[in-house]
C-alpha atoms as a PDB file:
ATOM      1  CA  UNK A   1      -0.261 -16.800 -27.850  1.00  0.00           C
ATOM      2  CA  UNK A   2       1.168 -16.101 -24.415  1.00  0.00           C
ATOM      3  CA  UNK A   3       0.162 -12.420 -22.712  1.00  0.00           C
ATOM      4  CA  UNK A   4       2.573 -10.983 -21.635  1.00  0.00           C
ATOM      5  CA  UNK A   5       2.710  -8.246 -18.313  1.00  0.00           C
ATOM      6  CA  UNK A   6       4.845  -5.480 -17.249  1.00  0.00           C
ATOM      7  CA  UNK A   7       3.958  -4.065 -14.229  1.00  0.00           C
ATOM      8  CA  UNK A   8       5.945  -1.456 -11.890  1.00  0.00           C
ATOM      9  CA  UNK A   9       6.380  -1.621  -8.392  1.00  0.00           C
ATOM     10  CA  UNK A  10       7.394   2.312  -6.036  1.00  0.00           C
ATOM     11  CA  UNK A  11       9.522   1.558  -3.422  1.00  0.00           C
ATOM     12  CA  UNK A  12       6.888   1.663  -0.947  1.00  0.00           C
ATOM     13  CA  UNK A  13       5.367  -1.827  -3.034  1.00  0.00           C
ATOM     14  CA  UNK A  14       8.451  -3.585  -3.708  1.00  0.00           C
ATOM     15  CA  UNK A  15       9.053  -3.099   0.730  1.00  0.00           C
ATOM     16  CA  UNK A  16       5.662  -4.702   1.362  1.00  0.00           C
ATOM     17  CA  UNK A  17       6.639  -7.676  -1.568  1.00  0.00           C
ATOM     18  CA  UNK A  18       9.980  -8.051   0.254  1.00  0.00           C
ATOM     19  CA  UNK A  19       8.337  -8.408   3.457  1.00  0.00           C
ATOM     20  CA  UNK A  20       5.257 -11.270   2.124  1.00  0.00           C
ATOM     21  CA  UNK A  21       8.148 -12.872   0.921  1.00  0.00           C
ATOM     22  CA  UNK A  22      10.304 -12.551   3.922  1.00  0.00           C
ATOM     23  CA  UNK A  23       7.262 -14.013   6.040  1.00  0.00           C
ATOM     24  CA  UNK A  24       5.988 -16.649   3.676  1.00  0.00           C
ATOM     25  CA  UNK A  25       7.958 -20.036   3.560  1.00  0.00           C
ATOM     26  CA  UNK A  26       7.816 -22.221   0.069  1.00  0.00           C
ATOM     27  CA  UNK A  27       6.106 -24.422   2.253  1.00  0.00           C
ATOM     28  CA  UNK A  28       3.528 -22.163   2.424  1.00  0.00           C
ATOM     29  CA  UNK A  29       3.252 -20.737  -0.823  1.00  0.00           C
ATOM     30  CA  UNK A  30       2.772 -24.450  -2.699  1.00  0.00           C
ATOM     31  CA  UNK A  31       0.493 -25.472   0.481  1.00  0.00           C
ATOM     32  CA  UNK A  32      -3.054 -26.190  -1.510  1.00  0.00           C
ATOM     33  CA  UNK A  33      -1.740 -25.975  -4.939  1.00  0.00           C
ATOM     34  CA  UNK A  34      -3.390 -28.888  -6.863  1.00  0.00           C
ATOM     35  CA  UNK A  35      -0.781 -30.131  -9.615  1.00  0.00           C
ATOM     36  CA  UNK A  36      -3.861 -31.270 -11.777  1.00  0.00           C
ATOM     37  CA  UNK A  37      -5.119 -28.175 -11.997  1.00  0.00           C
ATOM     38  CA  UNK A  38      -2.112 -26.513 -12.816  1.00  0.00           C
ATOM     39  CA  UNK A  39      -1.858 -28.999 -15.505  1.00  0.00           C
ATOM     40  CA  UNK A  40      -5.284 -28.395 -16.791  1.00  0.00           C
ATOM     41  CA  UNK A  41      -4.910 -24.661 -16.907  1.00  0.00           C
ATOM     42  CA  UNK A  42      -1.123 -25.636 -19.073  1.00  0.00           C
ATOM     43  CA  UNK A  43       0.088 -23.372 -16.428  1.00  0.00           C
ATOM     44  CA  UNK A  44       4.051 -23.547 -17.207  1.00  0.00           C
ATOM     45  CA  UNK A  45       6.268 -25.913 -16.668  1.00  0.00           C
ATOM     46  CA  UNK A  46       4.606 -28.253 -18.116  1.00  0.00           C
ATOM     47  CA  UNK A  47       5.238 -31.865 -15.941  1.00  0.00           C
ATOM     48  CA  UNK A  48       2.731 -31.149 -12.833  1.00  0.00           C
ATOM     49  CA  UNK A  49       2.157 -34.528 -12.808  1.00  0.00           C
ATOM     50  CA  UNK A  50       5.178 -35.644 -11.654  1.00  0.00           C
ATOM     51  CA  UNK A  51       5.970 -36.814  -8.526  1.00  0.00           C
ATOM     52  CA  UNK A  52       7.601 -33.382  -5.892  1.00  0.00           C
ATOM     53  CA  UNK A  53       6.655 -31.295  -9.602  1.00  0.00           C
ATOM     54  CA  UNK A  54       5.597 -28.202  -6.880  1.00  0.00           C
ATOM     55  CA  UNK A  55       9.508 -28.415  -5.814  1.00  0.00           C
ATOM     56  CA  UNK A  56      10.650 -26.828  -9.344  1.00  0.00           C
ATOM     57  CA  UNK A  57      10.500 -23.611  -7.985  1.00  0.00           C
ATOM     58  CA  UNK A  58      12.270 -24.130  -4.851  1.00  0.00           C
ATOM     59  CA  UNK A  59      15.903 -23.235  -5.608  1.00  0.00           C
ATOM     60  CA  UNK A  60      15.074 -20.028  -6.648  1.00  0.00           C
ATOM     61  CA  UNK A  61      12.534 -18.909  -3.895  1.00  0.00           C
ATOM     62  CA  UNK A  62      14.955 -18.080  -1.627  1.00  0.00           C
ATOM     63  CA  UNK A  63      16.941 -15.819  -4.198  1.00  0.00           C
ATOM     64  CA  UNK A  64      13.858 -14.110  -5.273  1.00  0.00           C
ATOM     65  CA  UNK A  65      13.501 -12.957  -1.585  1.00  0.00           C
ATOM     66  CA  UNK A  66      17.118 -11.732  -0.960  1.00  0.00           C
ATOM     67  CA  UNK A  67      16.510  -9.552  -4.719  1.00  0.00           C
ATOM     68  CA  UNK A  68      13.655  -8.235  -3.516  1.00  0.00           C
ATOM     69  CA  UNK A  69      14.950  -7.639   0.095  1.00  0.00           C
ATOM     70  CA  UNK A  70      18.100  -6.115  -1.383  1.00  0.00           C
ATOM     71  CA  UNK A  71      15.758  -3.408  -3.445  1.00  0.00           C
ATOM     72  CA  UNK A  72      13.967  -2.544  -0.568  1.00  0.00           C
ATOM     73  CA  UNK A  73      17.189  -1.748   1.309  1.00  0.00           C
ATOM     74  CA  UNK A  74      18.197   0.754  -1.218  1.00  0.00           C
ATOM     75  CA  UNK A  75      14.752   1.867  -1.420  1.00  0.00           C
ATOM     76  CA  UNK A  76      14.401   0.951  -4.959  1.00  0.00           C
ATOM     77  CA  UNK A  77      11.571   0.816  -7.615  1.00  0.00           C
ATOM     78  CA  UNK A  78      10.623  -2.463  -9.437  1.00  0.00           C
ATOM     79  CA  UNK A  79       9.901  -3.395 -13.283  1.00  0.00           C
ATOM     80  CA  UNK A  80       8.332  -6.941 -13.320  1.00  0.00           C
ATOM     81  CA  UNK A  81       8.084  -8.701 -16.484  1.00  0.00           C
ATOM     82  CA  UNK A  82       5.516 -11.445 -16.601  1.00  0.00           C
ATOM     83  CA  UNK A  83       5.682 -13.531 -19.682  1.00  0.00           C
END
């Protein structure tokens, strides 16, 4: 069975997550990922064998950064839900 993780970020955290974000390309996040280890470890999605499999997430990088930009702007807190 899955764990699951709630976690909560003050305002003050969820500004320093907007700004790794803001400063860290997808390019850079994926850079030294090894898909068979993902794959090994049944990390989810399944399918890290597959040829560009680290692109999956790339579509919603960028909106991930703009909601956590937009929080920090208001100065807002953070529930994150890991599942």
């Amino acid at each position: 069975m899955p764990q699951q993780a709630v976690g909560y970020l003050r305002p003050e955290r969820v500004q320093l997550a907007a700004e790794a974000l803001r400063a860290t390309s997808y390019a850079e996040l994926i850079s030294g990922v090894d898909p068979a280890e993902l794959s090994s470890a049944e990390v989810y999605p399944l399918g890290w064998s597959e040829l560009g499999a680290l692109e999956w997430g790339r579509p919603w990088y960028d909106g991930l950064t703009q909601f956590f930009e937009a929080a920090a702007r208001a100065d807002d807190a953070m529930l994150v839900w890991l599942d």
